[in-house]
Every structure is written in structure tokens, then in C-alpha cells.
C-alpha atoms as a PDB file:
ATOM      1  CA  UNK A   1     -59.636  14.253 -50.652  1.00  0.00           C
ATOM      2  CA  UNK A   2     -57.953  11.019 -49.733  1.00  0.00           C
ATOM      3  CA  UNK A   3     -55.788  11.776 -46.403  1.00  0.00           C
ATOM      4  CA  UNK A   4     -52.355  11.408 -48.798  1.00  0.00           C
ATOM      5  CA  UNK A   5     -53.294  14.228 -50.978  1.00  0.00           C
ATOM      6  CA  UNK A   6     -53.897  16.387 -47.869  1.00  0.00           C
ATOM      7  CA  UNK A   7     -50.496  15.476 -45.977  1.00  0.00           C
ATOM      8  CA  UNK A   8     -48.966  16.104 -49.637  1.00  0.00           C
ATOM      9  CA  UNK A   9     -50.720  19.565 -49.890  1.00  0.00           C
ATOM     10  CA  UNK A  10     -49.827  20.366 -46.784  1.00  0.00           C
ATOM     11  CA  UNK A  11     -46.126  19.857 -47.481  1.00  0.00           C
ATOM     12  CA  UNK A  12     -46.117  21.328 -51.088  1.00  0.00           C
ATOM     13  CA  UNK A  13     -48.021  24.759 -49.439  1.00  0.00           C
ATOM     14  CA  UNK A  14     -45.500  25.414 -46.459  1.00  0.00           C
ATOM     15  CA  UNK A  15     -41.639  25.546 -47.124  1.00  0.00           C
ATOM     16  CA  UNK A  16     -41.018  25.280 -43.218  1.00  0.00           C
ATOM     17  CA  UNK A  17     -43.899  23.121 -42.094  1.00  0.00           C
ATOM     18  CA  UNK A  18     -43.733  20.952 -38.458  1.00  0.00           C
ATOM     19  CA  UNK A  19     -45.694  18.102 -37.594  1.00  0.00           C
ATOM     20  CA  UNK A  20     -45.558  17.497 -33.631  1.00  0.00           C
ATOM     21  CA  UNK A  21     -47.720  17.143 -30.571  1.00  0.00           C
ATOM     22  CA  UNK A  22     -49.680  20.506 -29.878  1.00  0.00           C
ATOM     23  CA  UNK A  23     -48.996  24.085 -31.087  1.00  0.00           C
ATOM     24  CA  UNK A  24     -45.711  26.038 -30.941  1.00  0.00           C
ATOM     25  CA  UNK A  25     -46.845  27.699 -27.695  1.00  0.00           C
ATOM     26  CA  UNK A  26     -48.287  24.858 -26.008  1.00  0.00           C
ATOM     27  CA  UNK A  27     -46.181  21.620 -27.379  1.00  0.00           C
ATOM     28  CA  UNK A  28     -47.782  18.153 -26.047  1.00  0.00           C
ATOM     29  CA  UNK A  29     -44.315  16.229 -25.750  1.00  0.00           C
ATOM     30  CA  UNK A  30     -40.689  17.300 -24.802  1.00  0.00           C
ATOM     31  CA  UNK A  31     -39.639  16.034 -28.228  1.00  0.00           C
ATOM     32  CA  UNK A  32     -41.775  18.760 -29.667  1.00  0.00           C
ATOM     33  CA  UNK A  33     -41.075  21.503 -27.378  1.00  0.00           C
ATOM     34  CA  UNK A  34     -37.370  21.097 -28.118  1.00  0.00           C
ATOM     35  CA  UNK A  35     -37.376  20.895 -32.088  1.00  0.00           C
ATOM     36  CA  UNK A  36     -39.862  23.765 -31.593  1.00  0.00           C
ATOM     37  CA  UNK A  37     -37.478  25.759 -29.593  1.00  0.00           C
ATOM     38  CA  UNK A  38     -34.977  25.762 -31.990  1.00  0.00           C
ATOM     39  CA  UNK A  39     -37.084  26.715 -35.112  1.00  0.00           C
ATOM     40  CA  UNK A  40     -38.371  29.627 -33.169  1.00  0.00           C
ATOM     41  CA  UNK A  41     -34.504  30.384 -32.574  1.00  0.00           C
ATOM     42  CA  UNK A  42     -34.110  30.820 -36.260  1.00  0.00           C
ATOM     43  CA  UNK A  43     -36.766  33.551 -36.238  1.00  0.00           C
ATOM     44  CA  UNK A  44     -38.461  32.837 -39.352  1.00  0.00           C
ATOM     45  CA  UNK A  45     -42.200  32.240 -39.393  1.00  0.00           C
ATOM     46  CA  UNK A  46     -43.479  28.406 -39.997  1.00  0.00           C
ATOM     47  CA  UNK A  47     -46.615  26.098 -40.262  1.00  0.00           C
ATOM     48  CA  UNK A  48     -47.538  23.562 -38.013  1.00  0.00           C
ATOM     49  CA  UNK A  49     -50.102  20.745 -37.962  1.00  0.00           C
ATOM     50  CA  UNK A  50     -51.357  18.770 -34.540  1.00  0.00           C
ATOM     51  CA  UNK A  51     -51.162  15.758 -35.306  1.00  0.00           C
ATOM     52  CA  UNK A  52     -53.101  15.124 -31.663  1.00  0.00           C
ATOM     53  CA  UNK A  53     -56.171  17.035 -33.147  1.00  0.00           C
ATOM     54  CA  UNK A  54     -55.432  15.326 -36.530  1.00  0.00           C
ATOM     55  CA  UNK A  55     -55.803  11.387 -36.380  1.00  0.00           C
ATOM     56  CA  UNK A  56     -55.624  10.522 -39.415  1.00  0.00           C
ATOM     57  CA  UNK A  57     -52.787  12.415 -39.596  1.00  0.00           C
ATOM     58  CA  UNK A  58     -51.144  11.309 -36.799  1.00  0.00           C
ATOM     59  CA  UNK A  59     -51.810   7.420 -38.403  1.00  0.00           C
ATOM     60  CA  UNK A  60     -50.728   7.876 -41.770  1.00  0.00           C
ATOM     61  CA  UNK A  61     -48.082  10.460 -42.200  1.00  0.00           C
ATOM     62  CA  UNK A  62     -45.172   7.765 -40.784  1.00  0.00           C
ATOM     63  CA  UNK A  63     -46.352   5.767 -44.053  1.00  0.00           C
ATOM     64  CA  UNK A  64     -46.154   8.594 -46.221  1.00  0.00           C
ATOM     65  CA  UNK A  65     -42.835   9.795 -44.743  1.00  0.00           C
ATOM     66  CA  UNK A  66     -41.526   6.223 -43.703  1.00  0.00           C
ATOM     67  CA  UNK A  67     -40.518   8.290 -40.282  1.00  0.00           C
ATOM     68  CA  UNK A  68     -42.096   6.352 -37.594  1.00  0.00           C
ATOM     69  CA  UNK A  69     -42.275   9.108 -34.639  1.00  0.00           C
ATOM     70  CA  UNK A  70     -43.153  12.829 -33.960  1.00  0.00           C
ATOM     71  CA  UNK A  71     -42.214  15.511 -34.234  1.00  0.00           C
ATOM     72  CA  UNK A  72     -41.186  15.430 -38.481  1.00  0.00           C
ATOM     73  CA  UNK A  73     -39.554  18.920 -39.785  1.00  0.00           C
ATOM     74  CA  UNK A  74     -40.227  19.089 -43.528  1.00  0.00           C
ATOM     75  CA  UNK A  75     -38.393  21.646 -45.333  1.00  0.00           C
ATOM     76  CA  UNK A  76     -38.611  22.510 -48.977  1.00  0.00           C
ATOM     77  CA  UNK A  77     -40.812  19.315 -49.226  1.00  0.00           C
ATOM     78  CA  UNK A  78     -38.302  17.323 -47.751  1.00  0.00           C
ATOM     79  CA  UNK A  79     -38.369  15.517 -44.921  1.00  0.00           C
ATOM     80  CA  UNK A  80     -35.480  17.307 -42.440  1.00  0.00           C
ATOM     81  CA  UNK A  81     -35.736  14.648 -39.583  1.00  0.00           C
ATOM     82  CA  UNK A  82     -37.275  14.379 -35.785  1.00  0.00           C
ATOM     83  CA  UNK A  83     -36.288  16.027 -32.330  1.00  0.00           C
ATOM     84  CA  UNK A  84     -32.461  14.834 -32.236  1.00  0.00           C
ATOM     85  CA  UNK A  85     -31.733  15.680 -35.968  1.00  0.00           C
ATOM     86  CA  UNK A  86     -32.921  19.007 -35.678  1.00  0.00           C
ATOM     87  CA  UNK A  87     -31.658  20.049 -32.546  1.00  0.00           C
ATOM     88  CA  UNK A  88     -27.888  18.773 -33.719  1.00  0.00           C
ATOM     89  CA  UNK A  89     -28.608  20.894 -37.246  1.00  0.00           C
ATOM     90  CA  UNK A  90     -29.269  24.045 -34.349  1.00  0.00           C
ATOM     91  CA  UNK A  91     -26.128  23.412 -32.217  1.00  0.00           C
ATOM     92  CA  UNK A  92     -23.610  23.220 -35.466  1.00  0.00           C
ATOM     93  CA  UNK A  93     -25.689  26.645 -37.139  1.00  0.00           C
ATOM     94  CA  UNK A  94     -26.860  24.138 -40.451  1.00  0.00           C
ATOM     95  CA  UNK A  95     -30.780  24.585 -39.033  1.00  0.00           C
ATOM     96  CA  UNK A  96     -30.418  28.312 -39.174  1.00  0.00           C
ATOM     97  CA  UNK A  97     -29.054  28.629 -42.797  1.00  0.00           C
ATOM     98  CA  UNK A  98     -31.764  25.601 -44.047  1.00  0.00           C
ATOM     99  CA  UNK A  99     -34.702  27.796 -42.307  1.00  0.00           C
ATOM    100  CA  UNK A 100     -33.145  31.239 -43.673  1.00  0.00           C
ATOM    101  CA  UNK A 101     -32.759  30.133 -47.129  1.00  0.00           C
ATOM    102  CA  UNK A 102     -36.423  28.417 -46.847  1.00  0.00           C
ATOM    103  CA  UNK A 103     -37.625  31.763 -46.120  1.00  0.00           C
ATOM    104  CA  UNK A 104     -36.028  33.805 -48.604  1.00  0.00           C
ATOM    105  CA  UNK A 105     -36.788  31.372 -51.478  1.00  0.00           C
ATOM    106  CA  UNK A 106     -40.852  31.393 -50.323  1.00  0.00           C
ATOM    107  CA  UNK A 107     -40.437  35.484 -50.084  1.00  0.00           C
ATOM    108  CA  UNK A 108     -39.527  35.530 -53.650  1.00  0.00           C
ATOM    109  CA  UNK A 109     -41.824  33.277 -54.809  1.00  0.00           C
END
């Protein structure tokens, strides 16, 4: 499977899916810690993919998103934003009703 098809799979396959440096509990970069931090704070369960463990990955998924940096929130299948986006969609309450409503639609799916 070409590495396209995967990153679209992936996307398709997880309504709340992060791509960032290292896992949830043991982010690689500040920029991931802090979108992490306020997914978690929205308490619903998501997917994540390393894209340090995943270089081809990591090398192609700012082509297919034409989002040049890490981390990437995808929700839905669409591409939410990076580290700042997020956090300001956490501090004005938007992230938590995107994630909640995410989650609900997946539950009754």
C-alpha cells in the first residue's frame, strides 16, 4: 500500500486521530505535549500515530495535508490545525464541543 493510502486510512478509521512526536504519555516535543494536554482535557478517547517511529510518515503527511509541521489534529477527516490552533479552540471551549460531537457521532456509528 502506497504510503498515501495508509495516511488516508488512517484518517478515514479514527474520527479524533493526532499526529505528533511520541505517544500521549511520553510526547517528544512541547508542541505535542501541549495539543496533547488539551485533547486529554476533553476526556474522550483518540488515536495517535508517531510520526518519530513512522518516517515515511513523518516525510509525506505535510504533502498530503499541505501542513508543514507537527503536531496535525484531524477530526472527522479534516484537518483541525497544529499546537497553537488547538490550544486557542481549548481556551474559548470550541475543542471540547468538536471532540464531544466526534465522539458521539463514532458511538453511533
Amino acid at each position: 500500500m502506497d504510503i498515501f493510502d495508509t495516511i488516508k486510512e488512517q484518517i478515514e478509521n479514527n474520527p479524533i486521530l493526532i499526529y505528533m512526536k511520541g505517544s500521549p504519555n511520553q510526547p517528544q516535543c512541547g508542541f505535542s505535549a501541549r495539543t496533547v494536554q488539551a485533547l486529554m482535557a476533553c476526556g474522550e478517547r483518540f488515536a495517535y500515530v508517531d510520526v518519530l517511529s513512522n518516517p515515511d510518515i513523518r516525510a509525506n503527511l505535510p504533502k498530503y495535508a499541505n501542513w508543514p509541521t507537527f503536531p496535525q489534529l484531524w477530526v472527522n477527516g479534516e484537518l483541525i490545525g497544529g499546537c497553537d490552533i488547538v490550544a486557542e479552540m481549548h481556551e474559548s471551549g470550541e475543542l471540547q464541543t468538536l471532540i464531544k460531537e466526534a465522539a458521539a457521532s463514532s458511538a453511533a456509528s
